[in-house]
C-alpha atoms as a PDB file:
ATOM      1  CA  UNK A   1     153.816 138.726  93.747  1.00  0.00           C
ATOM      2  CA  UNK A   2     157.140 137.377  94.159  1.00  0.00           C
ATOM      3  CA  UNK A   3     156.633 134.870  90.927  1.00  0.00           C
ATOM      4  CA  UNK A   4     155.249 137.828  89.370  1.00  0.00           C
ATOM      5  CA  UNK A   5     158.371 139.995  89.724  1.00  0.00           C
ATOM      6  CA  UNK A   6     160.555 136.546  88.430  1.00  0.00           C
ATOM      7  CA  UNK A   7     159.538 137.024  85.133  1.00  0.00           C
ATOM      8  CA  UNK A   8     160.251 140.985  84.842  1.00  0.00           C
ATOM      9  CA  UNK A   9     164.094 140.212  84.174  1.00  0.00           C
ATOM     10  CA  UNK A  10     163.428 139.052  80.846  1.00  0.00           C
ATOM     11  CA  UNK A  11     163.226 140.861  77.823  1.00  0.00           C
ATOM     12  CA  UNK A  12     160.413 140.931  75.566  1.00  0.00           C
ATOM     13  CA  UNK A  13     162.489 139.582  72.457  1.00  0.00           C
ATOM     14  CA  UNK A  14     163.768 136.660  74.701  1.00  0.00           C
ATOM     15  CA  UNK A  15     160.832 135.204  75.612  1.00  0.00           C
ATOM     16  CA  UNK A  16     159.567 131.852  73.827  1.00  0.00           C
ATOM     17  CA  UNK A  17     156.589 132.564  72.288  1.00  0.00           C
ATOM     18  CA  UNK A  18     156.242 128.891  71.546  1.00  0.00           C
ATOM     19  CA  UNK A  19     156.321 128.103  75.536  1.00  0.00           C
ATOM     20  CA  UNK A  20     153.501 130.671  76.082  1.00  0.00           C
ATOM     21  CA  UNK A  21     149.866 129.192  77.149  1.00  0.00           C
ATOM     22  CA  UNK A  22     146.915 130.720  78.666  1.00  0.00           C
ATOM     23  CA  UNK A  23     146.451 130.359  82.278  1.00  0.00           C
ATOM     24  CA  UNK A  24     143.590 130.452  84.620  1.00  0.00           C
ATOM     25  CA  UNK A  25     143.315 132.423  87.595  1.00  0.00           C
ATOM     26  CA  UNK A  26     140.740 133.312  90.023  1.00  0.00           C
ATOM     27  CA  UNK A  27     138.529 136.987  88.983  1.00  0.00           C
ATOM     28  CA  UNK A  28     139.829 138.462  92.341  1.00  0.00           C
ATOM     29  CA  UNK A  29     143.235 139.259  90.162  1.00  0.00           C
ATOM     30  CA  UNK A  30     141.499 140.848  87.700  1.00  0.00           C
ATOM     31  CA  UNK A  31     141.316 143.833  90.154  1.00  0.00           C
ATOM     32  CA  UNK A  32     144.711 143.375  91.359  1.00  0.00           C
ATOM     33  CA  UNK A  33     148.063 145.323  90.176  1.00  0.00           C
ATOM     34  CA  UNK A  34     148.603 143.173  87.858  1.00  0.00           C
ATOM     35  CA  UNK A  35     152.211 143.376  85.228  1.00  0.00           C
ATOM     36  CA  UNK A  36     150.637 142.113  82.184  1.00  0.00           C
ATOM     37  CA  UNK A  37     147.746 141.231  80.386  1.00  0.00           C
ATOM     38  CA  UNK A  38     144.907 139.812  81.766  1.00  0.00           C
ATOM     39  CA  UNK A  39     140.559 139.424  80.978  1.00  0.00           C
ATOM     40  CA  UNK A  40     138.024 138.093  82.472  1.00  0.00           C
ATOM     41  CA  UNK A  41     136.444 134.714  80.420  1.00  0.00           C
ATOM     42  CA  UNK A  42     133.136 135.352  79.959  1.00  0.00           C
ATOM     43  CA  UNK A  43     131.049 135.974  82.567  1.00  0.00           C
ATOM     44  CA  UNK A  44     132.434 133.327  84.215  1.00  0.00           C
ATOM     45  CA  UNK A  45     134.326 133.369  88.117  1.00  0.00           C
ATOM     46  CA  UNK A  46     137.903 133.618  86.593  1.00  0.00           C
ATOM     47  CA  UNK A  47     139.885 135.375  84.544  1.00  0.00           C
ATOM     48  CA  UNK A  48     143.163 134.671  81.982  1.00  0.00           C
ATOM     49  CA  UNK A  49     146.490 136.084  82.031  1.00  0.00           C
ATOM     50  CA  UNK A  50     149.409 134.133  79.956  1.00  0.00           C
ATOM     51  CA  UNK A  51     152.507 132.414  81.296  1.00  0.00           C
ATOM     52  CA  UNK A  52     155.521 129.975  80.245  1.00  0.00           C
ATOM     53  CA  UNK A  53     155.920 127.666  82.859  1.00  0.00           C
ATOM     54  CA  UNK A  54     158.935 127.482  84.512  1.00  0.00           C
ATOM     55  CA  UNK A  55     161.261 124.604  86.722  1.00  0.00           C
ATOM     56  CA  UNK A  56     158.640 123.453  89.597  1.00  0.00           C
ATOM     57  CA  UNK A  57     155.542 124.821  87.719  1.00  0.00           C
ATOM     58  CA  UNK A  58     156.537 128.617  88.418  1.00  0.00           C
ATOM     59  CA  UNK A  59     154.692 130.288  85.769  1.00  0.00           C
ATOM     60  CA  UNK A  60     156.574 133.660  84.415  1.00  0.00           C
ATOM     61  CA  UNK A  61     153.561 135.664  83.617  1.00  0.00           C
ATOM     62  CA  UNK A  62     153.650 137.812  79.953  1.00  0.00           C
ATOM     63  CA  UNK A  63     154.342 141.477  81.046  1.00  0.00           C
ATOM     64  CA  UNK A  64     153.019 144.423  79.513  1.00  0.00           C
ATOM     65  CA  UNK A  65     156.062 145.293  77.699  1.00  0.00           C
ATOM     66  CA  UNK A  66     156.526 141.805  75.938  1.00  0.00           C
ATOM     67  CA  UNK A  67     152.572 141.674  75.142  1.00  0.00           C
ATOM     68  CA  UNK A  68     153.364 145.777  73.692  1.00  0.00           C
ATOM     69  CA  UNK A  69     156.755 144.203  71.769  1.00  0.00           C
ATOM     70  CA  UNK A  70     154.878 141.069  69.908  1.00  0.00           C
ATOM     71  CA  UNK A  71     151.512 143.942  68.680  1.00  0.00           C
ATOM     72  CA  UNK A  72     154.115 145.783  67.328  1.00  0.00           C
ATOM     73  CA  UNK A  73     155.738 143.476  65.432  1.00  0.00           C
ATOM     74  CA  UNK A  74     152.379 142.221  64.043  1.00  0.00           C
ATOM     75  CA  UNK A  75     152.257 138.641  66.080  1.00  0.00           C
ATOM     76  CA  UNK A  76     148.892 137.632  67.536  1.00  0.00           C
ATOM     77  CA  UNK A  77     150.567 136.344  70.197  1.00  0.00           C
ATOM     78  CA  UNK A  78     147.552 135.428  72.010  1.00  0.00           C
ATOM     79  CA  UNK A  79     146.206 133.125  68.803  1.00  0.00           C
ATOM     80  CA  UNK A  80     149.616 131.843  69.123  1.00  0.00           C
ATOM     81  CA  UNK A  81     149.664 130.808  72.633  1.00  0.00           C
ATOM     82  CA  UNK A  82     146.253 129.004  72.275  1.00  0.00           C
ATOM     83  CA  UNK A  83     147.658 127.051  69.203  1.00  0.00           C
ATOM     84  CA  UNK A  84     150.753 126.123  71.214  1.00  0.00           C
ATOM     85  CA  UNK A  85     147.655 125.053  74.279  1.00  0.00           C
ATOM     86  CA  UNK A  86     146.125 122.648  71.646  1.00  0.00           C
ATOM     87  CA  UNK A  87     149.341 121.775  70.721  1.00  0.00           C
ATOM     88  CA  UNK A  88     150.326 120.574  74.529  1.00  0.00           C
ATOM     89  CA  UNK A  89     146.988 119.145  74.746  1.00  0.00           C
ATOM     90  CA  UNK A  90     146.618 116.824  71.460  1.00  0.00           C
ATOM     91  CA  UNK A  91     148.166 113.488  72.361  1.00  0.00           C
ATOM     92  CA  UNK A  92     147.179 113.901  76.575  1.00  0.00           C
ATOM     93  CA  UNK A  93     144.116 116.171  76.921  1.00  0.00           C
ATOM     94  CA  UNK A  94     143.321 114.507  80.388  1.00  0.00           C
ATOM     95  CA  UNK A  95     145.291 113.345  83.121  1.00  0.00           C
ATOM     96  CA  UNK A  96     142.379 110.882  84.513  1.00  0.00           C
ATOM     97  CA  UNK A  97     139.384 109.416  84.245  1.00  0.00           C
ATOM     98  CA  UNK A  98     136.245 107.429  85.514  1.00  0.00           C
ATOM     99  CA  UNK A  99     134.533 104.885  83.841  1.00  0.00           C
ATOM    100  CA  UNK A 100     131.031 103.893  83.743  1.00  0.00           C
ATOM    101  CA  UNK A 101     129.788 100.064  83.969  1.00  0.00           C
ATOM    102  CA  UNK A 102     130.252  99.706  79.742  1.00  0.00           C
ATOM    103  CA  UNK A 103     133.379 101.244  80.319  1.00  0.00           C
ATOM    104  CA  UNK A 104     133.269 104.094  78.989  1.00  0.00           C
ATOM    105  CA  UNK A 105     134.468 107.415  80.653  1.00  0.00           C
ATOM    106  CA  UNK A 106     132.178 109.734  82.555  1.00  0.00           C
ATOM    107  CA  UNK A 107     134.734 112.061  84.030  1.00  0.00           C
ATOM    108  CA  UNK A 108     137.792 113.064  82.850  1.00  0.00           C
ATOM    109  CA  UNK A 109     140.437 114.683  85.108  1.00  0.00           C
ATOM    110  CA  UNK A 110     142.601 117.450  84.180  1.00  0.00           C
ATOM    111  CA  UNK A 111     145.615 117.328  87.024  1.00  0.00           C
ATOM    112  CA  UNK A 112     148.897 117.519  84.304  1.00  0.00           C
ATOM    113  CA  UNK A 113     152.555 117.717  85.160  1.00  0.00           C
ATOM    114  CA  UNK A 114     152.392 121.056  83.442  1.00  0.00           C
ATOM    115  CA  UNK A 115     150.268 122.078  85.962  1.00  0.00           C
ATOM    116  CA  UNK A 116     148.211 123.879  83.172  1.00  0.00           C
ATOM    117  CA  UNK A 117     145.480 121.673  83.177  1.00  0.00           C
ATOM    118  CA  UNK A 118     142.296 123.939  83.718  1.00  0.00           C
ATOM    119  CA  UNK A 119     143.741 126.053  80.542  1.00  0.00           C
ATOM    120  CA  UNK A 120     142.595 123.075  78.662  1.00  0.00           C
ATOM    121  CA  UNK A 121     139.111 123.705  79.488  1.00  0.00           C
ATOM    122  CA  UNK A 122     139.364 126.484  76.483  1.00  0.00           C
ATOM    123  CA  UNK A 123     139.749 124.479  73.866  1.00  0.00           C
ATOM    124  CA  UNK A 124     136.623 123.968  72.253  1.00  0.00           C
ATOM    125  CA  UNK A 125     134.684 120.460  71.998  1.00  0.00           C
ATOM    126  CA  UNK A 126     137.659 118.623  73.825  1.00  0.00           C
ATOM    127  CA  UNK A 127     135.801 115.951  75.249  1.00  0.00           C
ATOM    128  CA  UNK A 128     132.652 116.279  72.763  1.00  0.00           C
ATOM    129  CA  UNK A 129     133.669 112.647  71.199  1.00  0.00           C
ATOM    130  CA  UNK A 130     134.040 111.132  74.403  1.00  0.00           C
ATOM    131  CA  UNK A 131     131.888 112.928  77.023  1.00  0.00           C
ATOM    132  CA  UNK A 132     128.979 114.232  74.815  1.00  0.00           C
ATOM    133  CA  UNK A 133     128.431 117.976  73.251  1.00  0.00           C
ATOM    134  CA  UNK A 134     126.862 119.493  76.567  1.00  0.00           C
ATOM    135  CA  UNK A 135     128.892 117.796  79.048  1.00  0.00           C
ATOM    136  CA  UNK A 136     130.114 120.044  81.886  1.00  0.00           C
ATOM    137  CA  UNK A 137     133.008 121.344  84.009  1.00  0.00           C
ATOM    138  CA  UNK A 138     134.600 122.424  86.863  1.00  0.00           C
ATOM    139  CA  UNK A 139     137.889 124.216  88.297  1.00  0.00           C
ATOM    140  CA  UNK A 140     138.232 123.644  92.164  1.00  0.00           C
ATOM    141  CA  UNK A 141     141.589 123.885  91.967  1.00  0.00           C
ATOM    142  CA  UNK A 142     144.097 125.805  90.320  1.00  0.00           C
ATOM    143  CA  UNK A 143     145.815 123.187  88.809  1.00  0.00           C
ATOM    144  CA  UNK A 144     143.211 120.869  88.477  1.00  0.00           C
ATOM    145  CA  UNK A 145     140.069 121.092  85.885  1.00  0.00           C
ATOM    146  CA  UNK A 146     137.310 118.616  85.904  1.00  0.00           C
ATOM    147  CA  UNK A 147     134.775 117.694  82.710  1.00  0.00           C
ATOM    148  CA  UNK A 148     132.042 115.369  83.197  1.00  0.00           C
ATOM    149  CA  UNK A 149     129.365 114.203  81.206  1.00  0.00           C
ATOM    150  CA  UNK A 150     125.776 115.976  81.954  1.00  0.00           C
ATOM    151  CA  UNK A 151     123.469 112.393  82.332  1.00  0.00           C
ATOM    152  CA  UNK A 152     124.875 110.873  85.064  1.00  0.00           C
ATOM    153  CA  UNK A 153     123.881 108.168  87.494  1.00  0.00           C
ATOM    154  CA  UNK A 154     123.363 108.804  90.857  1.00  0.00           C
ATOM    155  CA  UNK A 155     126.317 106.458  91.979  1.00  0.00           C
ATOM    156  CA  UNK A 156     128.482 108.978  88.950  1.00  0.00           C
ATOM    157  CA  UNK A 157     127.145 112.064  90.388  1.00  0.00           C
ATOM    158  CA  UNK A 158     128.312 111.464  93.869  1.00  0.00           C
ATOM    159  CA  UNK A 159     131.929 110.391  92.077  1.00  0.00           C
ATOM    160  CA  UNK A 160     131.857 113.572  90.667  1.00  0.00           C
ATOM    161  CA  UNK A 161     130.905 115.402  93.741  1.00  0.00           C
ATOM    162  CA  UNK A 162     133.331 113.785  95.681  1.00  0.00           C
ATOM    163  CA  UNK A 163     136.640 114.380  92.967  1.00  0.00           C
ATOM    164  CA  UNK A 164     134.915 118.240  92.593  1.00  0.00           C
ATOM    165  CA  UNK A 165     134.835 118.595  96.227  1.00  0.00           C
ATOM    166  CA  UNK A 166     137.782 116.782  97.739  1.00  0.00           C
ATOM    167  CA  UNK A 167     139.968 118.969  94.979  1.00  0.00           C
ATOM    168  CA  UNK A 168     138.414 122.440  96.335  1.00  0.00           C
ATOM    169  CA  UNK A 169     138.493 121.247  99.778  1.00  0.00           C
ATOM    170  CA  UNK A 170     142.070 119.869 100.175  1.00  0.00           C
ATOM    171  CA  UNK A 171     143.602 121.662  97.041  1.00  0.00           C
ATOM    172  CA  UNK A 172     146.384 123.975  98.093  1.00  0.00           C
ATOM    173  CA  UNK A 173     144.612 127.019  95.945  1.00  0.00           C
ATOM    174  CA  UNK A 174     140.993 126.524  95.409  1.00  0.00           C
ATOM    175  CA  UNK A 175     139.575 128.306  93.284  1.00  0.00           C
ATOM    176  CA  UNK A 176     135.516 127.252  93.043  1.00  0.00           C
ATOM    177  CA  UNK A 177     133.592 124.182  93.973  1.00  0.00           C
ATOM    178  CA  UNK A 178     130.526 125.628  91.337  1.00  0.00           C
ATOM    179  CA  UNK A 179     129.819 123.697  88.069  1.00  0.00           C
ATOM    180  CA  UNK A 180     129.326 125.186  84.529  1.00  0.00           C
ATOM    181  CA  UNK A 181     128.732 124.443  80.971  1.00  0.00           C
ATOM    182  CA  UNK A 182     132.211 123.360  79.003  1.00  0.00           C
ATOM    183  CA  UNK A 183     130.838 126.226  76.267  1.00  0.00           C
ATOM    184  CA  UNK A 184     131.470 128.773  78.310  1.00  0.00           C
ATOM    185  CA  UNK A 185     134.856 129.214  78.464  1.00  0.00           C
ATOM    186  CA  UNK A 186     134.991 128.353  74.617  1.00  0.00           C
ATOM    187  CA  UNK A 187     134.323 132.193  73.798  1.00  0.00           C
ATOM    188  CA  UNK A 188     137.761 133.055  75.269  1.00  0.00           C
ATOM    189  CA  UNK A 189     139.031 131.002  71.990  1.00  0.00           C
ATOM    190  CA  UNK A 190     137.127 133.232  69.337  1.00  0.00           C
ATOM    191  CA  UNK A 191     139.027 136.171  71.379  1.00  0.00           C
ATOM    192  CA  UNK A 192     135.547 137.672  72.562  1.00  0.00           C
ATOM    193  CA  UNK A 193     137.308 138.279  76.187  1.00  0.00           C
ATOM    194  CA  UNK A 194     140.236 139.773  74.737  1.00  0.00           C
END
């Protein structure tokens, strides 16, 4: 809570919109007291508030009061903080990956300096080029998102496993170890959670 409080000082008309990004949290907080706004993706395990990131990846979460202040002046500031997602995303959408025998990636890891990297997970068709249109994903850690292709190997599922597991394991917040369909967490995009 104390991060939470952090970001209370500011006022709504001083806050970068441009800085703001989705972030994704485990469903437990949707229950919580929490300052600002926040839905559940889907039916899916977690949930989304929005944050800038601060010095040392201290996110100052969007309070109810800014989220009130940029409604009433007509922004759709949540549109607006998944453009400036995409935007963060475009030239690095993974951190890592794995590559098959031809080469060619199986698993890409999403582990960023910006520490938002499961927020990339939704962006629609992200990895469609690269890791097929039903690949799959996972977030066992807060900061760390996983998308694999479905039609793996044996040798590639057990990689995946492994990254999956040791992340939820030996993460410092876990969050699940479970695996779903990248598709998903696309319907948070066409603002059906919000």
């Amino acid at each position: 809570m104390e991060v939470l409080e952090a970001g209370r000082g500011v006022e709504p008309a001083d806050r970068d919109l441009s800085r703001v990004v989705p972030i994704i949290l485990p469903l437990e907080l949707l229950t919580s007291a929490w300052p600002g706004p926040i839905v559940q993706i889907s039916d899916l395990p977690f949930c989304a508030a929005w944050a800038t990131c601060g010095e040392m990846n201290t996110f100052f979460y969007v309070t109810e009061p800014e989220a009130q202040f940029w409604d009433d002046a007509g922004i759709d500031w949540r549109a607006t903080a998944l453009d400036n997602l995409a935007r963060i995303s475009k030239d690095r959408p993974a951190s890592g990956e794995k590559l098959d025998e031809d080469g060619l990636p199986f698993l890409k890891v999403m582990l960023h300096d910006d520490a938002v990297g499961p927020s990339r997970l939704l962006l629609p068709h992200l990895f469609d080029e690269i890791l097929g249109t039903d690949y799959e994903v996972a977030i066992p850690e807060q900061t760390c998102a996983i998308a694999y292709r479905k039609n793996l190997s044996p040798d590639q599922d057990a990689d995946v496993s492994g990254v999956i597991n040791g992340c939820h394991e030996h993460g410092t917040e876990p969050m699940s170890a479970e695996r779903f369909k990248a598709h998903r967490f696309w319907e948070f995009a066409k603002g059906q959670s919000f």
